[in-house]
PDB file of N, CA and C in Angstrom:
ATOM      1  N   UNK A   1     -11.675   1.852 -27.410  1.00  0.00           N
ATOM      2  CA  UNK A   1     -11.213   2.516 -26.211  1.00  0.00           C
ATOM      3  C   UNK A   1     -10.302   3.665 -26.640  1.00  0.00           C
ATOM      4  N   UNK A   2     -10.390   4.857 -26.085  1.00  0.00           N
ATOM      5  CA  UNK A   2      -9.829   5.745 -26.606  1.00  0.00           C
ATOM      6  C   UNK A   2      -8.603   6.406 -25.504  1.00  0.00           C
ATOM      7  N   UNK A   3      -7.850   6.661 -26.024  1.00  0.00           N
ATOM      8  CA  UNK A   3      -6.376   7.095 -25.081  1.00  0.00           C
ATOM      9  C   UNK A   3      -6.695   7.449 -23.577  1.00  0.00           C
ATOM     10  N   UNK A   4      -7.657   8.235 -23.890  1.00  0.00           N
ATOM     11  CA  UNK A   4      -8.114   9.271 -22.471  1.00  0.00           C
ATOM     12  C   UNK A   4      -8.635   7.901 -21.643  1.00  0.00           C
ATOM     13  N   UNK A   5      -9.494   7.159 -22.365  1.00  0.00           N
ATOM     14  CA  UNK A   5     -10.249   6.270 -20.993  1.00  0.00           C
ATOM     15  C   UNK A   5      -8.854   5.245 -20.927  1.00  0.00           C
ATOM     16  N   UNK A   6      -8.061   5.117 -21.514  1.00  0.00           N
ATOM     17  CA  UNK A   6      -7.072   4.129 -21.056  1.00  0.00           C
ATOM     18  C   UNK A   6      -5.719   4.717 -19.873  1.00  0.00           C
ATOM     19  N   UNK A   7      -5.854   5.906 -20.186  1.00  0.00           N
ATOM     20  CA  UNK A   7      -5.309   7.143 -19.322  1.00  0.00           C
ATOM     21  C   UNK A   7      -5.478   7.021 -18.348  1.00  0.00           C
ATOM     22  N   UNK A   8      -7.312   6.895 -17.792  1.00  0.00           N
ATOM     23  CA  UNK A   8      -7.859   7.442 -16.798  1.00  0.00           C
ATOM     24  C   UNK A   8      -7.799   5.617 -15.823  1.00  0.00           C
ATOM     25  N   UNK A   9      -7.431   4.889 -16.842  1.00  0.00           N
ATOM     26  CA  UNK A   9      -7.954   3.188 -16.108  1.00  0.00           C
ATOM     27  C   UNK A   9      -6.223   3.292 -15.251  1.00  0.00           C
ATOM     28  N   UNK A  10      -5.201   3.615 -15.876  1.00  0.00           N
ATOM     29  CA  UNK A  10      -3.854   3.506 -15.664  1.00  0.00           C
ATOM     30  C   UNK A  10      -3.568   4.626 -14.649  1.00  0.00           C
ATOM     31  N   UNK A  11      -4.159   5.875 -13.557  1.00  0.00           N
ATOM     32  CA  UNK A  11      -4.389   6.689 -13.106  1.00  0.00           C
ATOM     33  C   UNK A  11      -4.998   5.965 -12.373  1.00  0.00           C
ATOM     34  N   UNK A  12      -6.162   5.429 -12.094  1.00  0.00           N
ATOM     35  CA  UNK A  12      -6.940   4.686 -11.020  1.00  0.00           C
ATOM     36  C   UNK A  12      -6.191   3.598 -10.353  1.00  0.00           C
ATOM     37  N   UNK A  13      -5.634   2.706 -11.329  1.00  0.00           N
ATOM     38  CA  UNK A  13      -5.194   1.987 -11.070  1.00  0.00           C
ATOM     39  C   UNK A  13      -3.532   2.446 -10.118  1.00  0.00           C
ATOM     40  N   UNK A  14      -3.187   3.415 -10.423  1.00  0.00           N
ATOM     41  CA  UNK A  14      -1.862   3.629  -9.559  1.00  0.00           C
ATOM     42  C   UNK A  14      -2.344   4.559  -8.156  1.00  0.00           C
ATOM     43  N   UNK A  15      -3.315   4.899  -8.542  1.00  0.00           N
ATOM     44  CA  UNK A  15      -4.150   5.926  -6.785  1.00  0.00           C
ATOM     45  C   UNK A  15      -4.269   4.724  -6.365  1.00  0.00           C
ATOM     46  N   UNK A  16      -5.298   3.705  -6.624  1.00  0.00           N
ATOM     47  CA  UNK A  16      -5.645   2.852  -5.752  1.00  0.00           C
ATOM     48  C   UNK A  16      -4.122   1.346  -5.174  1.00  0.00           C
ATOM     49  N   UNK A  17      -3.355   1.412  -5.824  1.00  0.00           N
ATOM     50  CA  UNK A  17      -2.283   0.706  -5.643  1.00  0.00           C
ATOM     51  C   UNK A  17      -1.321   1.732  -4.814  1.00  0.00           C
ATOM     52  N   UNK A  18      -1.461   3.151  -4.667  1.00  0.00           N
ATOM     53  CA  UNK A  18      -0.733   3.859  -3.340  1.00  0.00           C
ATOM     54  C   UNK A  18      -1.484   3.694  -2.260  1.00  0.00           C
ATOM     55  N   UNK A  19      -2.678   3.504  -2.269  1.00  0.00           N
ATOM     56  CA  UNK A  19      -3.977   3.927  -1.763  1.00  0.00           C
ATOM     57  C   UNK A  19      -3.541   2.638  -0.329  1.00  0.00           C
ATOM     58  N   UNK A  20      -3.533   1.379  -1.053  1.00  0.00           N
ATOM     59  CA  UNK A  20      -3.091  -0.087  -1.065  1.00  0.00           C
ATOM     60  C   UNK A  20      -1.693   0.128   0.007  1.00  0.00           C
ATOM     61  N   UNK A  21      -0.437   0.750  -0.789  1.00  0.00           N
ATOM     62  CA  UNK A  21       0.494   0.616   0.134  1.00  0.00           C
ATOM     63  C   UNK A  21       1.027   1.350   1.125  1.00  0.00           C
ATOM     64  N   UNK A  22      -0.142   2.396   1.305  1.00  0.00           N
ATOM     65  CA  UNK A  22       0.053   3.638   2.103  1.00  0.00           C
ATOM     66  C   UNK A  22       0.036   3.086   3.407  1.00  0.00           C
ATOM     67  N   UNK A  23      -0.464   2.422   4.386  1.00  0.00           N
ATOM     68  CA  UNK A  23      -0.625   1.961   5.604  1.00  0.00           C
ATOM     69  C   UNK A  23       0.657   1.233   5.519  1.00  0.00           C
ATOM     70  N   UNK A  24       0.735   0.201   5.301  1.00  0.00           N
ATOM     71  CA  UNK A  24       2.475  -0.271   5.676  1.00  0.00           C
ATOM     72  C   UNK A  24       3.439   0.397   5.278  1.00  0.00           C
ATOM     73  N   UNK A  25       3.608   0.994   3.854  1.00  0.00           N
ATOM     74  CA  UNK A  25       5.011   1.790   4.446  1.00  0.00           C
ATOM     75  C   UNK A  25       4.853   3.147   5.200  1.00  0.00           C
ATOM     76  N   UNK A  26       3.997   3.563   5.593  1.00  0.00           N
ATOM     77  CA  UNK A  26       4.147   4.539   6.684  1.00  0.00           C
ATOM     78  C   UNK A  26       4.238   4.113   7.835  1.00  0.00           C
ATOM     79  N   UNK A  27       3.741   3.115   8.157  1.00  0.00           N
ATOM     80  CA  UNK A  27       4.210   2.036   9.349  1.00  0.00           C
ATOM     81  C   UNK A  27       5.503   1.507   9.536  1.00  0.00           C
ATOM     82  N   UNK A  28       6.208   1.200   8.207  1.00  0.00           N
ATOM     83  CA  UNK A  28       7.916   0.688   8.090  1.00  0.00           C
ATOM     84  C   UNK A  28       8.628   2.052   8.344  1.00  0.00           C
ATOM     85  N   UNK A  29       8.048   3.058   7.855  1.00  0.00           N
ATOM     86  CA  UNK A  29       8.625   4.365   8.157  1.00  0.00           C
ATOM     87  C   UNK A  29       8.805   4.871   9.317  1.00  0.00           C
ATOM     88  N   UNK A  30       7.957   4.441  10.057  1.00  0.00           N
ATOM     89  CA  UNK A  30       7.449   5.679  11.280  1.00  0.00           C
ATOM     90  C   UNK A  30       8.318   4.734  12.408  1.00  0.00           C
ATOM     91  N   UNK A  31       8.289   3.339  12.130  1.00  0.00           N
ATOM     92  CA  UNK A  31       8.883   2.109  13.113  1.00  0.00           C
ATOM     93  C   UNK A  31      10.272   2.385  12.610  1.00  0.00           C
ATOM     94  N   UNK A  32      10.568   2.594  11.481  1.00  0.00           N
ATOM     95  CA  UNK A  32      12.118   2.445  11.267  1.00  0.00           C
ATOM     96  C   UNK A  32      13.201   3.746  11.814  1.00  0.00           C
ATOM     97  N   UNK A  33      11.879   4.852  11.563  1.00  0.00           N
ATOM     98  CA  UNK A  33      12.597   5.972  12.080  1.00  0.00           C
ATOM     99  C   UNK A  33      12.924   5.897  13.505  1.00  0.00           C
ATOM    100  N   UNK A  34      11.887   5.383  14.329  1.00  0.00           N
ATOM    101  CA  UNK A  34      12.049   5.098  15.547  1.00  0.00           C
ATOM    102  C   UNK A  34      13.362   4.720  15.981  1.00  0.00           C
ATOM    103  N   UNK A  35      13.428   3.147  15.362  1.00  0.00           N
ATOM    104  CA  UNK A  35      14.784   2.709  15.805  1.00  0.00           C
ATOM    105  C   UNK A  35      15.833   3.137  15.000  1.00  0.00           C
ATOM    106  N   UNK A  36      15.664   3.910  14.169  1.00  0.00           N
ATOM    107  CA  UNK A  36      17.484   4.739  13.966  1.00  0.00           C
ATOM    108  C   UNK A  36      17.250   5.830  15.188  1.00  0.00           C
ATOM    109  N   UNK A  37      16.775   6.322  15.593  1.00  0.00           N
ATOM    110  CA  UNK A  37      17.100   7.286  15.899  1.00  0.00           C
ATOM    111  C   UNK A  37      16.720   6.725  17.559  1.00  0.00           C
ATOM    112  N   UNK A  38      16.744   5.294  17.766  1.00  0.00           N
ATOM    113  CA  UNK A  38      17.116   4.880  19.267  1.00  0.00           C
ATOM    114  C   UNK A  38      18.699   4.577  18.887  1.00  0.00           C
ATOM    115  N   UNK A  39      18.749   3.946  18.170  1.00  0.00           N
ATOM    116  CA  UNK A  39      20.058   3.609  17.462  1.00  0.00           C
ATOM    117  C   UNK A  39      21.108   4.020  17.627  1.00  0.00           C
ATOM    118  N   UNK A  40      20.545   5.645  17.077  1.00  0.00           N
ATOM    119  CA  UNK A  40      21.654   6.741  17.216  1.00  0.00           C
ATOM    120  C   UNK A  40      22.415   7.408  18.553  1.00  0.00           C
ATOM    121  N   UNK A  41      20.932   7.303  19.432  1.00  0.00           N
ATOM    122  CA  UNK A  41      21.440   7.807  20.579  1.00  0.00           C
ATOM    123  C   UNK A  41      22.042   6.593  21.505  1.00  0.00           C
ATOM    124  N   UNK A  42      22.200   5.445  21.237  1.00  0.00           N
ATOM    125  CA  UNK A  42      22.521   4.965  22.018  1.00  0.00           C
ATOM    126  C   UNK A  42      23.582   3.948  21.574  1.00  0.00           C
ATOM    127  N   UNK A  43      23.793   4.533  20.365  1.00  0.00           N
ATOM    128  CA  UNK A  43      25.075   3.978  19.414  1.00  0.00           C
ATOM    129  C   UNK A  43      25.139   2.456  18.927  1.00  0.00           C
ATOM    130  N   UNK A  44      24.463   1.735  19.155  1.00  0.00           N
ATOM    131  CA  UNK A  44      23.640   0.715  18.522  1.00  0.00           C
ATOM    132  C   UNK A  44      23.703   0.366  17.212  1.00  0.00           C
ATOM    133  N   UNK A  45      24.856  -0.145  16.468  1.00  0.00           N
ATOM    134  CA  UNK A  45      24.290  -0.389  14.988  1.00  0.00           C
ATOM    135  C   UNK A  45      23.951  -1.980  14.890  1.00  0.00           C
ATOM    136  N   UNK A  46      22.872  -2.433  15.294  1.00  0.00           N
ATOM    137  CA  UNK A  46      23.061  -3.908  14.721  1.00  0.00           C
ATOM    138  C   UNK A  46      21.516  -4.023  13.946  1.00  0.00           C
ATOM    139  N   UNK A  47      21.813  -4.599  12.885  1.00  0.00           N
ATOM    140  CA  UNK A  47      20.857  -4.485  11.629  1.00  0.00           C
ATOM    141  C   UNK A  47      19.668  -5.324  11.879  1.00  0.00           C
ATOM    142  N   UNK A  48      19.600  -6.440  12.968  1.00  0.00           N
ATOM    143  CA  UNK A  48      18.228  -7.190  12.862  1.00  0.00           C
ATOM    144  C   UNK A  48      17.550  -5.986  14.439  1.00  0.00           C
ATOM    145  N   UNK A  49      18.196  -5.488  15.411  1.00  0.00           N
ATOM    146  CA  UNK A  49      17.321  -4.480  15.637  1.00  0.00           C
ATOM    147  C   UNK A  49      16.043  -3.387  15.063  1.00  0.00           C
ATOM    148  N   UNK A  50      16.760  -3.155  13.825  1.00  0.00           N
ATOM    149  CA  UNK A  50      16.224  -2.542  13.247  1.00  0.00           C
ATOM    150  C   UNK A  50      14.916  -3.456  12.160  1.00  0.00           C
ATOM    151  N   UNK A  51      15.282  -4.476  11.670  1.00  0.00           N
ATOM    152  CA  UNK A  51      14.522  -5.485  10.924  1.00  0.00           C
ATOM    153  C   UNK A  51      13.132  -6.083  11.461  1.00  0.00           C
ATOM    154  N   UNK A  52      13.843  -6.854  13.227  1.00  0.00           N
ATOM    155  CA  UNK A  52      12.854  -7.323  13.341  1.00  0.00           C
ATOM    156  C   UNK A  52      11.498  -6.458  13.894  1.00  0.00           C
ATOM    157  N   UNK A  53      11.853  -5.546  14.829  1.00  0.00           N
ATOM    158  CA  UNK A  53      10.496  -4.199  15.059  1.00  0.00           C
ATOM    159  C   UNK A  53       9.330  -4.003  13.735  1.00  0.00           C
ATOM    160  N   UNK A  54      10.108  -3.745  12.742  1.00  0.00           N
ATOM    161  CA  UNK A  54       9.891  -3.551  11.445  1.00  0.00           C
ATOM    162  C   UNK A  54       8.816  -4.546  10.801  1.00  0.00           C
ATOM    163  N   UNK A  55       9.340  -5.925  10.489  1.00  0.00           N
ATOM    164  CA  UNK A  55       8.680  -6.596  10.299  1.00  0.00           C
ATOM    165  C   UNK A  55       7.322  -7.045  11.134  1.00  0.00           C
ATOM    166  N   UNK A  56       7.305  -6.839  12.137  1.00  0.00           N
ATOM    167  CA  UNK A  56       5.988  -7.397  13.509  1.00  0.00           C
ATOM    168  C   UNK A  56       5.531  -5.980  13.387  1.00  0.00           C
ATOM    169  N   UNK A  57       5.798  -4.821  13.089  1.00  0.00           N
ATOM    170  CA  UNK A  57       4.689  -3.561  13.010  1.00  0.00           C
ATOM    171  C   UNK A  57       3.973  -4.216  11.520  1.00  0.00           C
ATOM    172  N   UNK A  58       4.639  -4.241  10.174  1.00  0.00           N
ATOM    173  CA  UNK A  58       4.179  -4.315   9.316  1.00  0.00           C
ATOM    174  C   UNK A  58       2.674  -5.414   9.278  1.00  0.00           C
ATOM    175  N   UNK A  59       3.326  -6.619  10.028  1.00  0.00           N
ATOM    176  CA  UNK A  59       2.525  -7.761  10.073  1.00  0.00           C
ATOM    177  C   UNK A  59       1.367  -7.129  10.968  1.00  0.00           C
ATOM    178  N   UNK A  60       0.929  -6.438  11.955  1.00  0.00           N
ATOM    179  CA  UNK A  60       0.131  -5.801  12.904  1.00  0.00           C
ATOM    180  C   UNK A  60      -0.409  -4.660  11.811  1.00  0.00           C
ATOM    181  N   UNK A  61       0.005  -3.943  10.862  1.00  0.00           N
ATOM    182  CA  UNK A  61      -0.575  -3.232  10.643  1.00  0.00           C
ATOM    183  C   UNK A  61      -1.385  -4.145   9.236  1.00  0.00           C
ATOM    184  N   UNK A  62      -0.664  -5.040   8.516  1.00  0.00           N
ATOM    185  CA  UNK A  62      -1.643  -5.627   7.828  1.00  0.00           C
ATOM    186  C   UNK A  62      -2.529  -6.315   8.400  1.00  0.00           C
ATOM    187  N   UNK A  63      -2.608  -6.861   9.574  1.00  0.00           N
ATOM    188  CA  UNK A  63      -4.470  -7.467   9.995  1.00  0.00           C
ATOM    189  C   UNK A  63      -4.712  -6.153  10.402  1.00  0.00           C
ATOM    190  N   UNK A  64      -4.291  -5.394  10.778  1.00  0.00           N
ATOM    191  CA  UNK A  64      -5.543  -3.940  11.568  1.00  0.00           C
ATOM    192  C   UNK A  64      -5.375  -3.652   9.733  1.00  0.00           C
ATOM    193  N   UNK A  65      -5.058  -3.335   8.760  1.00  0.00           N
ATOM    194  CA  UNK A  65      -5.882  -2.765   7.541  1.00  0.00           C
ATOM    195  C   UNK A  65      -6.212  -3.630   6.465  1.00  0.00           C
ATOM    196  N   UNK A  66      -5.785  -5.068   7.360  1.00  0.00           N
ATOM    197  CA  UNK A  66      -5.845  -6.089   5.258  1.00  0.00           C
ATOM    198  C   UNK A  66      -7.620  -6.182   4.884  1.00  0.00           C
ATOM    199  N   UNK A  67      -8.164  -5.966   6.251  1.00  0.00           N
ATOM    200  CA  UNK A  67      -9.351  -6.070   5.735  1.00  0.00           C
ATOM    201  C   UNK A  67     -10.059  -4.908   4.608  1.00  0.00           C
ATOM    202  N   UNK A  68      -9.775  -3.406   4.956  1.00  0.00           N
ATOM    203  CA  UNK A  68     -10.045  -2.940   4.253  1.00  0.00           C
ATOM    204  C   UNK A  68      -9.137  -2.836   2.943  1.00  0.00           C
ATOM    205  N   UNK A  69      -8.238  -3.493   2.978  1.00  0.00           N
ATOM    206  CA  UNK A  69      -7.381  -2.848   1.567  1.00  0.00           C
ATOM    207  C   UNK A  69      -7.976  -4.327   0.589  1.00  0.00           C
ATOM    208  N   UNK A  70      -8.521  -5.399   1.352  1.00  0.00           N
ATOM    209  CA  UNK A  70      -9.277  -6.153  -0.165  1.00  0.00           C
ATOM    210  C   UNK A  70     -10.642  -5.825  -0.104  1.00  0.00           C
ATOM    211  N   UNK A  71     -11.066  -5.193   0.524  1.00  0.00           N
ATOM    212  CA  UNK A  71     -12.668  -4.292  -0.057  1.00  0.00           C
ATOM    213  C   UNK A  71     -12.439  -3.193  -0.896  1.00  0.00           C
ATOM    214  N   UNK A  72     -10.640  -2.519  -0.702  1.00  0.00           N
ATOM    215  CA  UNK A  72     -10.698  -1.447  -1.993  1.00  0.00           C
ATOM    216  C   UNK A  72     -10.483  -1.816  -3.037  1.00  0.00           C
ATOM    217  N   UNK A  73      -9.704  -3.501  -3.097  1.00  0.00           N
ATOM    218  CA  UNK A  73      -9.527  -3.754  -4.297  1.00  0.00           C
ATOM    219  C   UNK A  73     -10.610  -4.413  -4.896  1.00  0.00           C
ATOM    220  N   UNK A  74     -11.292  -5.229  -3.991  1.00  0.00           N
ATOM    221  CA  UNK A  74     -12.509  -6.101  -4.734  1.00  0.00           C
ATOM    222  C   UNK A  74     -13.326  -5.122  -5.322  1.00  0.00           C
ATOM    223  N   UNK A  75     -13.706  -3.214  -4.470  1.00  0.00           N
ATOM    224  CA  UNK A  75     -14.129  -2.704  -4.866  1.00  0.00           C
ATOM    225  C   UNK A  75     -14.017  -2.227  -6.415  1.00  0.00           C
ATOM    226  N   UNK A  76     -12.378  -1.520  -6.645  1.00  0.00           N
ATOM    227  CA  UNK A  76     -12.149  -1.301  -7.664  1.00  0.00           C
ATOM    228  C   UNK A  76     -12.284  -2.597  -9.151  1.00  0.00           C
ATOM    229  N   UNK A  77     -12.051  -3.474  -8.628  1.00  0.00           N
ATOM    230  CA  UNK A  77     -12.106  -4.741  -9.832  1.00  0.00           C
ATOM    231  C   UNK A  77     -13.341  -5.069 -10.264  1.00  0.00           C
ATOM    232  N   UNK A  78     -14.749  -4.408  -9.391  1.00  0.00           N
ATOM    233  CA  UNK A  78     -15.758  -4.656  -9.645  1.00  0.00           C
ATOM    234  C   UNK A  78     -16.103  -3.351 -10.587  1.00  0.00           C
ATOM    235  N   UNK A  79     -15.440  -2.433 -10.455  1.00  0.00           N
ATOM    236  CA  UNK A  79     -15.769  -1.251 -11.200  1.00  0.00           C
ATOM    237  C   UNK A  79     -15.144  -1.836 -12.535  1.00  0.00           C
ATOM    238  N   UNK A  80     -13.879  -2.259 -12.733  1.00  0.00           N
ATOM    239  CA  UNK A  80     -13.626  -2.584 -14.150  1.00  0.00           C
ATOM    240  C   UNK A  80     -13.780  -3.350 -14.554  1.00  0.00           C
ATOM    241  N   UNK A  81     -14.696  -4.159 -14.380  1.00  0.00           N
ATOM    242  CA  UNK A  81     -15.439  -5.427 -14.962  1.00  0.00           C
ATOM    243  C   UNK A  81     -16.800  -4.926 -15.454  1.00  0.00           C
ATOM    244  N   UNK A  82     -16.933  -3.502 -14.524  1.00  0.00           N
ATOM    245  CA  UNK A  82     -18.281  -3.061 -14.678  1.00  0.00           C
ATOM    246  C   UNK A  82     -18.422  -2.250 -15.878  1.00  0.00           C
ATOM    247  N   UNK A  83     -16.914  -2.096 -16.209  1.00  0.00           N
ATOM    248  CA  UNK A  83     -16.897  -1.060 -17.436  1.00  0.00           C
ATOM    249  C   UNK A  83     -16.542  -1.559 -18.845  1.00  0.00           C
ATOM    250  N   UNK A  84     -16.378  -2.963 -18.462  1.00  0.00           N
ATOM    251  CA  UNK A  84     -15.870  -3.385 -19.885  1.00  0.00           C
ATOM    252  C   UNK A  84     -16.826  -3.233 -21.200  1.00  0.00           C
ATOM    253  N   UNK A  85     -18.293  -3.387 -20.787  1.00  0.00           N
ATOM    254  CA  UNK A  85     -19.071  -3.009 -22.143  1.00  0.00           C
ATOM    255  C   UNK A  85     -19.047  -1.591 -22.499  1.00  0.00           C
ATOM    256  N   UNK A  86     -19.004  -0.803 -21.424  1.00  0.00           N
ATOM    257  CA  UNK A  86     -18.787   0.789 -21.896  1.00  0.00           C
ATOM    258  C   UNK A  86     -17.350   0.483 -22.707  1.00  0.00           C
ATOM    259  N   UNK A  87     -16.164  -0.601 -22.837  1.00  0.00           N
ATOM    260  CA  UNK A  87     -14.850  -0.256 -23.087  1.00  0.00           C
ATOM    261  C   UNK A  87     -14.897  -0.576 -24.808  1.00  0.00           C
ATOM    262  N   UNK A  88     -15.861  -1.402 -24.850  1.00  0.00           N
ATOM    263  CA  UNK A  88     -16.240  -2.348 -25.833  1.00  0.00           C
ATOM    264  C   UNK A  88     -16.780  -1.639 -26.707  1.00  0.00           C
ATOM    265  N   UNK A  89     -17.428  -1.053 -26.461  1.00  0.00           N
ATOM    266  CA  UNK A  89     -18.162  -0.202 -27.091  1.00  0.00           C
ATOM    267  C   UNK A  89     -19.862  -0.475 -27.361  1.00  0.00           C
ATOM    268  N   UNK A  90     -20.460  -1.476 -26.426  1.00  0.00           N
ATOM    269  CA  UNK A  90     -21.569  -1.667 -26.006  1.00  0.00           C
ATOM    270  C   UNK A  90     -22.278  -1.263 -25.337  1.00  0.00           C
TER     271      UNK A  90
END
């Protein structure tokens, strides 16, 4: 195996692991921004406000995407299983 293809496995592997956590934390993001900035205007600091919203978006957005995020991974794991004799040198 030569640098470049170990390069390119360690590169796949971190696209598809953003790829992976892109739907929930833009969901923790977009929910969290929400409630600071109900927060703010309405002077509100109490910390499980902010927690629990947070947590029940996250959980909602993993069944609306868990299905596809283990078809990207089963996908990808089937690719590097698929490559091990090319890695081998077979």
């Amino acid at each position: 195996m030569t640098p470049e293809t170990a390069l390119d496995i360690g590169v796949q592997g971190l696209i598809i692991a953003a790829k992976l956590a892109a739907p929930l934390l833009i969901t923790a993001l977009v929910v969290g921004f929400a409630i600071s900035l109900l927060q703010s205007i309405t002077q509100v600091q109490e910390v499980t406000l902010a927690f629990v919203p947070k947590f029940i978006a996250v959980g909602v957005a993993l069944v609306v995407a868990g299905n596809w995020m283990i078809s990207e991974l089963v996908s990808f794991t089937h690719t590097m299983f698929d490559r091990i004799p090319q890695l081998l040198g077979g």
